[in-house]
PDB file of N, CA and C in Angstrom:
ATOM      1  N   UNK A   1      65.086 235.503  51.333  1.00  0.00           N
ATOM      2  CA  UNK A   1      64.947 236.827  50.766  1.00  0.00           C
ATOM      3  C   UNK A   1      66.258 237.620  50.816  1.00  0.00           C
ATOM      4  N   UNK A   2      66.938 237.409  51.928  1.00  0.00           N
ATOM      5  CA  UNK A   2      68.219 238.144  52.091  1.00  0.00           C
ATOM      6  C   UNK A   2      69.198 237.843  51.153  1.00  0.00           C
ATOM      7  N   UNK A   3      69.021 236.180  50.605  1.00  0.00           N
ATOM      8  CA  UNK A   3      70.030 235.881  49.441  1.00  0.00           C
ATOM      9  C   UNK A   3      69.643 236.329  48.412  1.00  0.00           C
ATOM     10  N   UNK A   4      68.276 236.918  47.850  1.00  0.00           N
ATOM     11  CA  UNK A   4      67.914 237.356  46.455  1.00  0.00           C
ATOM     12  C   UNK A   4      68.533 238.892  46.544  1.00  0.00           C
ATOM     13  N   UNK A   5      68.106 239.559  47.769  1.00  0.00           N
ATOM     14  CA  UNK A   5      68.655 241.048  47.493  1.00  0.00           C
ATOM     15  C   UNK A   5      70.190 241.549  47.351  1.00  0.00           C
ATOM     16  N   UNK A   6      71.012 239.776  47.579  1.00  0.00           N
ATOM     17  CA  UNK A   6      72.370 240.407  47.312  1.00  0.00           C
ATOM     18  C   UNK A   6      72.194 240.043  46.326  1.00  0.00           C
ATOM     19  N   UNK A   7      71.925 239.570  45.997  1.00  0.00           N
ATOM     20  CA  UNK A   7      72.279 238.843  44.387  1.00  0.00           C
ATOM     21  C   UNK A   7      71.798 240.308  43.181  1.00  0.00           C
ATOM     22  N   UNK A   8      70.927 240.817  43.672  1.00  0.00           N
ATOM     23  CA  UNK A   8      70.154 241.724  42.778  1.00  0.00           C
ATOM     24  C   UNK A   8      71.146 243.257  43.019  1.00  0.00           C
ATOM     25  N   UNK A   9      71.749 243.297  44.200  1.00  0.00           N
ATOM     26  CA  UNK A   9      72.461 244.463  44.358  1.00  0.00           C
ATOM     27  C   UNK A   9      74.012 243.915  43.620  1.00  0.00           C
ATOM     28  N   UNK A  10      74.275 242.954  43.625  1.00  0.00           N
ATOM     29  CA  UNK A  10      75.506 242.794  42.829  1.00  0.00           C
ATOM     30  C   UNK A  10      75.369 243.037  41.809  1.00  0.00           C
ATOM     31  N   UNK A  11      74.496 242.381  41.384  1.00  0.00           N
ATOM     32  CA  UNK A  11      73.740 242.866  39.798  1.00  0.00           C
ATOM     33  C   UNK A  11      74.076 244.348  39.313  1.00  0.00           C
ATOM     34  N   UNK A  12      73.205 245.149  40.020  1.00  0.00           N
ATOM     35  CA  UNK A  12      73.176 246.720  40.281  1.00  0.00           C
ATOM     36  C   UNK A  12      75.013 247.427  40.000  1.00  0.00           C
ATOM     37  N   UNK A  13      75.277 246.880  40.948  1.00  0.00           N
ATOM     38  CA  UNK A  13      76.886 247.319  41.271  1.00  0.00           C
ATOM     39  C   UNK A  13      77.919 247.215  40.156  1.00  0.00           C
ATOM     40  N   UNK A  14      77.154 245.777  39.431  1.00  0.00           N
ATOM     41  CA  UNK A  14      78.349 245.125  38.573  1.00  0.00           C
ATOM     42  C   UNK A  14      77.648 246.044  37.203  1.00  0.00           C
ATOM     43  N   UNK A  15      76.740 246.601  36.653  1.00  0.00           N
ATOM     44  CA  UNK A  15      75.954 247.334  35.882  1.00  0.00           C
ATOM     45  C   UNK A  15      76.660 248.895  36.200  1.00  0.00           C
ATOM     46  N   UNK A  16      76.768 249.186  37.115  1.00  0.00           N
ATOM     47  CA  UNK A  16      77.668 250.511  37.631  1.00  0.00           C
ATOM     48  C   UNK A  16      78.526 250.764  37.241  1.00  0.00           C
ATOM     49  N   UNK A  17      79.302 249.459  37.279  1.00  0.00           N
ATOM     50  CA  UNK A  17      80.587 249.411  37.079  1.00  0.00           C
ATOM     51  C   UNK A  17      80.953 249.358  35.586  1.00  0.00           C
ATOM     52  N   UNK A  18      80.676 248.640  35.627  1.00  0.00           N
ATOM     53  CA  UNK A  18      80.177 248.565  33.886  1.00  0.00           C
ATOM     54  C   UNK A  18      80.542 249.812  32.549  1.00  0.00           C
ATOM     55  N   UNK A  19      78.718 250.568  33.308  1.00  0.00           N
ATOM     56  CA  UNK A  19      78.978 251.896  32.531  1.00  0.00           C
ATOM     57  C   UNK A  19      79.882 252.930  32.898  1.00  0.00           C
ATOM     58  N   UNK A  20      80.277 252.846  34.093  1.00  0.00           N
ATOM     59  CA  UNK A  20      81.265 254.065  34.472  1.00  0.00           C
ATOM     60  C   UNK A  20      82.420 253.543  33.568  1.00  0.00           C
ATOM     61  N   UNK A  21      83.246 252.232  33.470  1.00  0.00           N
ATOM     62  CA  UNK A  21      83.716 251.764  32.856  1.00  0.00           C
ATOM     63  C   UNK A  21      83.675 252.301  30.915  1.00  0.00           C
ATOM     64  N   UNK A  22      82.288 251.953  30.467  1.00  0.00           N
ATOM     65  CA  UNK A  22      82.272 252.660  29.288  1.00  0.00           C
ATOM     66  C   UNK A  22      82.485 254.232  29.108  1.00  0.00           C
ATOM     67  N   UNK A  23      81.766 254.580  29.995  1.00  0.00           N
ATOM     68  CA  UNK A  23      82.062 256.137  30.074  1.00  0.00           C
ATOM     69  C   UNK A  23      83.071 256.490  30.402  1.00  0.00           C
ATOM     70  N   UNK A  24      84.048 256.189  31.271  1.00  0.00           N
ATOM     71  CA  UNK A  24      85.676 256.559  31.014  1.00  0.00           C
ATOM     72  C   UNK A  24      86.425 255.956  29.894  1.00  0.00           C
ATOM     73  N   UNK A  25      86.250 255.423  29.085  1.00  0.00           N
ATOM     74  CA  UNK A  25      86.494 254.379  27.950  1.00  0.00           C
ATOM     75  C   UNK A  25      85.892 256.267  26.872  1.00  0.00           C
ATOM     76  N   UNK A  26      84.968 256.612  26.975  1.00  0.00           N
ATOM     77  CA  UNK A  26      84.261 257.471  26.153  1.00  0.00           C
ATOM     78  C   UNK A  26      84.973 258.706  26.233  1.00  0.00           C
ATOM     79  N   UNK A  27      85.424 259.401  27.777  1.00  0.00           N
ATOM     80  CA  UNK A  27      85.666 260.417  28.104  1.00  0.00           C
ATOM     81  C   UNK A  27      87.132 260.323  27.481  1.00  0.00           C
ATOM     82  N   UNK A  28      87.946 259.787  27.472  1.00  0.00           N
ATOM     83  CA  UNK A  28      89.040 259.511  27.307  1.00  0.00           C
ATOM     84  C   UNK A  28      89.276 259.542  25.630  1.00  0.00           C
ATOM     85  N   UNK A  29      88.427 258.914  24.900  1.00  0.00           N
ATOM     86  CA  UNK A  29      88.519 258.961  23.268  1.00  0.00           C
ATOM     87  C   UNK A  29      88.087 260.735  23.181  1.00  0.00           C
ATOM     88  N   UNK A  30      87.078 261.028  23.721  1.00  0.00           N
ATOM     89  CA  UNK A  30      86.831 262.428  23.209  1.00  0.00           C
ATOM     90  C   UNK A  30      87.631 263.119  23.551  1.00  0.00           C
ATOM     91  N   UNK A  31      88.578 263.413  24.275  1.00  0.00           N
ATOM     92  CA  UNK A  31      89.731 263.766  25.115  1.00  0.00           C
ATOM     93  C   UNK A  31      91.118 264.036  24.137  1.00  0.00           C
ATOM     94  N   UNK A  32      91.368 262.583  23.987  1.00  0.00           N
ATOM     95  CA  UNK A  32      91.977 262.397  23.236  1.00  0.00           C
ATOM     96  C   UNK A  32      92.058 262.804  21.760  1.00  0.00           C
ATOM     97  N   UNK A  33      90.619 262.929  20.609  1.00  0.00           N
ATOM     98  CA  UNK A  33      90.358 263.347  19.696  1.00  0.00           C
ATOM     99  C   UNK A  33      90.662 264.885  19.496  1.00  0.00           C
ATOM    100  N   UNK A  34      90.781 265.529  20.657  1.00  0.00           N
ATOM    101  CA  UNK A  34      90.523 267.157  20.940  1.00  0.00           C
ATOM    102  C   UNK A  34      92.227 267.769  20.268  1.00  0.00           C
ATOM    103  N   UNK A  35      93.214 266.656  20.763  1.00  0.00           N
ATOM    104  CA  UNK A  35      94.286 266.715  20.696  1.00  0.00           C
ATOM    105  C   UNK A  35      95.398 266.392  19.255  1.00  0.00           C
ATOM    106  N   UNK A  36      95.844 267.168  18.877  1.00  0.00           N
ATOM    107  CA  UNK A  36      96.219 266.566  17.323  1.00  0.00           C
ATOM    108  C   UNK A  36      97.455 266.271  17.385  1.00  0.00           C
ATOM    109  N   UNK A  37      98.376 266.603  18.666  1.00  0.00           N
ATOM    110  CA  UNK A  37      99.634 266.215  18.648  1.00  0.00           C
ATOM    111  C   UNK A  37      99.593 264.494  19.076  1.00  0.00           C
ATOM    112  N   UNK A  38     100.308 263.291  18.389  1.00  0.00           N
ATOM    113  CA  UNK A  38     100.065 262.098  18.967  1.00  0.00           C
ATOM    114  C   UNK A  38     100.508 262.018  19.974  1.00  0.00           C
ATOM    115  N   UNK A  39     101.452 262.581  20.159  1.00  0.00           N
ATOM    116  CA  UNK A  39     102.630 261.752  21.919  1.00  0.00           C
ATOM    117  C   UNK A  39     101.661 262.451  22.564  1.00  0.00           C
ATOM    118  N   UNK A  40     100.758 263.706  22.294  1.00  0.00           N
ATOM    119  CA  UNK A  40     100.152 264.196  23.637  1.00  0.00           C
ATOM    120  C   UNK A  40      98.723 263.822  23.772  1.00  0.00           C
ATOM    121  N   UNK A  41      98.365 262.410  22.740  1.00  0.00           N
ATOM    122  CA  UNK A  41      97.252 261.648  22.685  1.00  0.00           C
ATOM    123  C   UNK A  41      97.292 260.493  23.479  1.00  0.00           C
ATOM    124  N   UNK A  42      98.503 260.027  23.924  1.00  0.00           N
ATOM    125  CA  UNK A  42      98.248 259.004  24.337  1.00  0.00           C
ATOM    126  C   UNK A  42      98.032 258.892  26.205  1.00  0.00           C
ATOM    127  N   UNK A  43      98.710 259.725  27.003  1.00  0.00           N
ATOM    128  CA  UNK A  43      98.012 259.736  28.273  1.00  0.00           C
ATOM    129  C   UNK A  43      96.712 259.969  28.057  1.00  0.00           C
ATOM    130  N   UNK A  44      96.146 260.099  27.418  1.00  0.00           N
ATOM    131  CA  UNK A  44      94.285 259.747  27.513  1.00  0.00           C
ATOM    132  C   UNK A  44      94.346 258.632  27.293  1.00  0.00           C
ATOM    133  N   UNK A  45      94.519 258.080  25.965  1.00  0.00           N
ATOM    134  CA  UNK A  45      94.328 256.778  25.764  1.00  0.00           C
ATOM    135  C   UNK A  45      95.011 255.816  26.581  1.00  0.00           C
ATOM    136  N   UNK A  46      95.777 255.859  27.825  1.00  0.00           N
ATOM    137  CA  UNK A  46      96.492 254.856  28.530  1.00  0.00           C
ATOM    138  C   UNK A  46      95.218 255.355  29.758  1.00  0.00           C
ATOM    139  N   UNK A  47      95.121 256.149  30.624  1.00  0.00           N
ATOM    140  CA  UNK A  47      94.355 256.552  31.628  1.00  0.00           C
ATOM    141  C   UNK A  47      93.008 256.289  31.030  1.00  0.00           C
ATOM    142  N   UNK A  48      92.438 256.815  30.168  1.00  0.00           N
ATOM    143  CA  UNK A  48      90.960 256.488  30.267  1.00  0.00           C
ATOM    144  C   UNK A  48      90.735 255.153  29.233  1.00  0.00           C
ATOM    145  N   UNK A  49      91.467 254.503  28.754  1.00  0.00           N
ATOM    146  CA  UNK A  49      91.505 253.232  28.321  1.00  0.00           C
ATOM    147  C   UNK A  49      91.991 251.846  28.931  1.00  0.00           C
ATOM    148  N   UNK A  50      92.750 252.015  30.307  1.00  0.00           N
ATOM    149  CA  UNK A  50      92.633 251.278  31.045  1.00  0.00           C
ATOM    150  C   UNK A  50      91.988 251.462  31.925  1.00  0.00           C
ATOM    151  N   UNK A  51      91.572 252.525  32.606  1.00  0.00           N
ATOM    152  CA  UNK A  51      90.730 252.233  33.789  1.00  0.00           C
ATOM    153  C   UNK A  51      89.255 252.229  33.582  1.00  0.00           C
ATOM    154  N   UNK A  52      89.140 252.369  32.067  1.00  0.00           N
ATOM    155  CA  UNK A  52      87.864 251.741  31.152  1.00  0.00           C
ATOM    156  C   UNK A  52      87.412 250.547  31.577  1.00  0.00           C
ATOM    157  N   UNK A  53      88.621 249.947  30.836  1.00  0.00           N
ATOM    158  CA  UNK A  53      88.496 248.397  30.660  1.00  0.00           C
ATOM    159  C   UNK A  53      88.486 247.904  32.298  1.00  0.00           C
ATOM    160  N   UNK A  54      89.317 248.615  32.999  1.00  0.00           N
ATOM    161  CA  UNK A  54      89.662 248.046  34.209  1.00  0.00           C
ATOM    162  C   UNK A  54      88.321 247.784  35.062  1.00  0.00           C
ATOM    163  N   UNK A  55      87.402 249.300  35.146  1.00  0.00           N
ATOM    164  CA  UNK A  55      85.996 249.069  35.620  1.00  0.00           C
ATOM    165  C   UNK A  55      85.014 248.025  34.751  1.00  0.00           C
ATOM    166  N   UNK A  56      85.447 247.959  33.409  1.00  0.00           N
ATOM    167  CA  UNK A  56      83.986 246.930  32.587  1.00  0.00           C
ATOM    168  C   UNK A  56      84.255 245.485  33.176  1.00  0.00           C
ATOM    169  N   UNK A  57      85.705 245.048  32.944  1.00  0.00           N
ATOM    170  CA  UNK A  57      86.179 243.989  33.351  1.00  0.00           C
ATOM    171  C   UNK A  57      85.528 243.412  34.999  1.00  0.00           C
ATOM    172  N   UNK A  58      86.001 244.632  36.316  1.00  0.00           N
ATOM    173  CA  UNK A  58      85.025 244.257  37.155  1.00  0.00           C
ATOM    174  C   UNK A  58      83.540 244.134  37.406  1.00  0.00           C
ATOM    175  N   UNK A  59      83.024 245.118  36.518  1.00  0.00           N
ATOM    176  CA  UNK A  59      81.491 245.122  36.126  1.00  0.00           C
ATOM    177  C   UNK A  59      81.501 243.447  36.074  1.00  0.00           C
ATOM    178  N   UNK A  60      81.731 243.146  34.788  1.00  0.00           N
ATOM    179  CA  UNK A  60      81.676 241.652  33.945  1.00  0.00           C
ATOM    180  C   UNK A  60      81.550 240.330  35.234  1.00  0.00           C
ATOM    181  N   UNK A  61      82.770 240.636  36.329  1.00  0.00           N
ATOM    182  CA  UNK A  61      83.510 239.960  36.963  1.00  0.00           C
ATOM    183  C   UNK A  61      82.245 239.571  38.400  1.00  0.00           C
ATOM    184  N   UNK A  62      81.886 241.088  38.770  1.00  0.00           N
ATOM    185  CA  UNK A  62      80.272 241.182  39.740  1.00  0.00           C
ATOM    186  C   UNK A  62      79.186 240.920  38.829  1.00  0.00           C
ATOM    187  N   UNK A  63      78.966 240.694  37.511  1.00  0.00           N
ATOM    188  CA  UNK A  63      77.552 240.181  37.158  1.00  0.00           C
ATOM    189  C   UNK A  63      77.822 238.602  37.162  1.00  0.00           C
ATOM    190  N   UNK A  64      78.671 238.176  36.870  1.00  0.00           N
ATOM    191  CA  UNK A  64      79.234 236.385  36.991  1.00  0.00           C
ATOM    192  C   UNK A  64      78.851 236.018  37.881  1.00  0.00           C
ATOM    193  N   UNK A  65      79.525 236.716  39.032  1.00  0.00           N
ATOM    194  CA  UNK A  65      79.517 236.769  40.756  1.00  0.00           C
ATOM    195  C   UNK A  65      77.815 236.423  40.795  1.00  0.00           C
ATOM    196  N   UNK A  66      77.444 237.552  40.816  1.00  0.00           N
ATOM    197  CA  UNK A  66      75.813 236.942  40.651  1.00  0.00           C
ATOM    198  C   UNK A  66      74.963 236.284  40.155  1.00  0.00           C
ATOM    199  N   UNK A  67      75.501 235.810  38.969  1.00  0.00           N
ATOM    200  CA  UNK A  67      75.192 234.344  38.063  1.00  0.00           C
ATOM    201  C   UNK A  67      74.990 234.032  39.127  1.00  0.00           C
ATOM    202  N   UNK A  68      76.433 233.132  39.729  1.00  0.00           N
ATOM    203  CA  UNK A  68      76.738 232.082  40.358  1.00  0.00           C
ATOM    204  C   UNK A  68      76.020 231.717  41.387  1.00  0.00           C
ATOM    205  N   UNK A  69      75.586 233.105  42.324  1.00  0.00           N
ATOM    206  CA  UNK A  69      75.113 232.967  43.158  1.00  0.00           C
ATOM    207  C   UNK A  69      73.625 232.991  43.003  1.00  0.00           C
ATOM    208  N   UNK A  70      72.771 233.427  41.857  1.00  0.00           N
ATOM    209  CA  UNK A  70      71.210 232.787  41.624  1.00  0.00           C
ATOM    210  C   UNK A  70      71.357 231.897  41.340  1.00  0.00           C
ATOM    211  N   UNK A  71      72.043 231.142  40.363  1.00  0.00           N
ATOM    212  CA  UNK A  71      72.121 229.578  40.314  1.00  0.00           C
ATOM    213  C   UNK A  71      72.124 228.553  41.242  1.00  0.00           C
ATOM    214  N   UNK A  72      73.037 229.118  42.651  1.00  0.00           N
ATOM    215  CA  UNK A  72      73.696 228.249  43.368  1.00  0.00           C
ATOM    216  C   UNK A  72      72.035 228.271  44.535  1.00  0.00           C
ATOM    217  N   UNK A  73      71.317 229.484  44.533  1.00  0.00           N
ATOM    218  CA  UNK A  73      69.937 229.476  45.385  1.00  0.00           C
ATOM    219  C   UNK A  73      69.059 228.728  44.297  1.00  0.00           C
ATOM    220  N   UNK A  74      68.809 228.580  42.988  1.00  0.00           N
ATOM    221  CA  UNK A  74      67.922 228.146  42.608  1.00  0.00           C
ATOM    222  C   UNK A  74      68.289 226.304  42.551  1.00  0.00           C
ATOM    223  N   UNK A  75      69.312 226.035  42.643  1.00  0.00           N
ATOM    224  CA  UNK A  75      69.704 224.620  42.886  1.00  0.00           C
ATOM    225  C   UNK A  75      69.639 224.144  44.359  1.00  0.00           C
ATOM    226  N   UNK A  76      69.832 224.452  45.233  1.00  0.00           N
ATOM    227  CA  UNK A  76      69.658 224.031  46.396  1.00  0.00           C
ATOM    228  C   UNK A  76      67.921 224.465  46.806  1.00  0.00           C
ATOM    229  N   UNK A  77      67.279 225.052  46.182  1.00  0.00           N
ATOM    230  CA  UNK A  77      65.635 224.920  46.344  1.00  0.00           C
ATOM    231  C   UNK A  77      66.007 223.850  45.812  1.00  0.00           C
ATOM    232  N   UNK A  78      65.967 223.583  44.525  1.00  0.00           N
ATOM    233  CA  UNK A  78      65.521 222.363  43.794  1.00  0.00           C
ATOM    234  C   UNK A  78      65.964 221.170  44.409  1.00  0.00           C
ATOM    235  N   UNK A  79      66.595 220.770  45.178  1.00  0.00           N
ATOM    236  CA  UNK A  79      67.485 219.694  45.693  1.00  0.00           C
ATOM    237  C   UNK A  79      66.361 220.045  47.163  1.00  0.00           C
ATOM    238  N   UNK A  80      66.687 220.832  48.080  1.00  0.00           N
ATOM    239  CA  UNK A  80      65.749 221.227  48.882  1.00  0.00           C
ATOM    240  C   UNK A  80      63.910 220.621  49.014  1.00  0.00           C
ATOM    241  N   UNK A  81      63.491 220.548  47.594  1.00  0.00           N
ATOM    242  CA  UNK A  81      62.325 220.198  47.095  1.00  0.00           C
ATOM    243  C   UNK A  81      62.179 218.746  46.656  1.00  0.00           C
TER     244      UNK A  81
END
């Protein structure tokens, strides 16, 4: 049981991460849109477009993580059995 609830909180975490990820990805375009001068468009788009990507990417990186690790419990039952 203790191995399903990490697996399900990574899940959780990597889903967190995720959307905070989109939502600074979001905050950052609307931010940016507000602004009509370009040179003073792009510190949004460098700050909230990498640390966008930077959180989805780890999102992505903790839901794998937890692939791996329901797979790796549902194979050793099966071998187990």
């Amino acid at each position: 049981m203790q191995e399903h609830r990490r697996v399900q909180l990574t899940r959780v975490i990597g889903l967190l991460f995720a959307m905070a990820g989109f939502a600074a990805i979001g905050v950052g375009w609307n931010r940016m849109a507000s602004v009509s001068c370009v040179d003073c468009q792009l510190p949004y788009l460098l700050s909230g477009g990498a640390a966008g990507l930077g959180l989805v990417l780890v999102g992505v990186g903790l839901l794998l993580v937890a692939q791996v690790r329901a797979e790796r419990i549902r194979l050793v039952r099966h071998v187990d059995a």
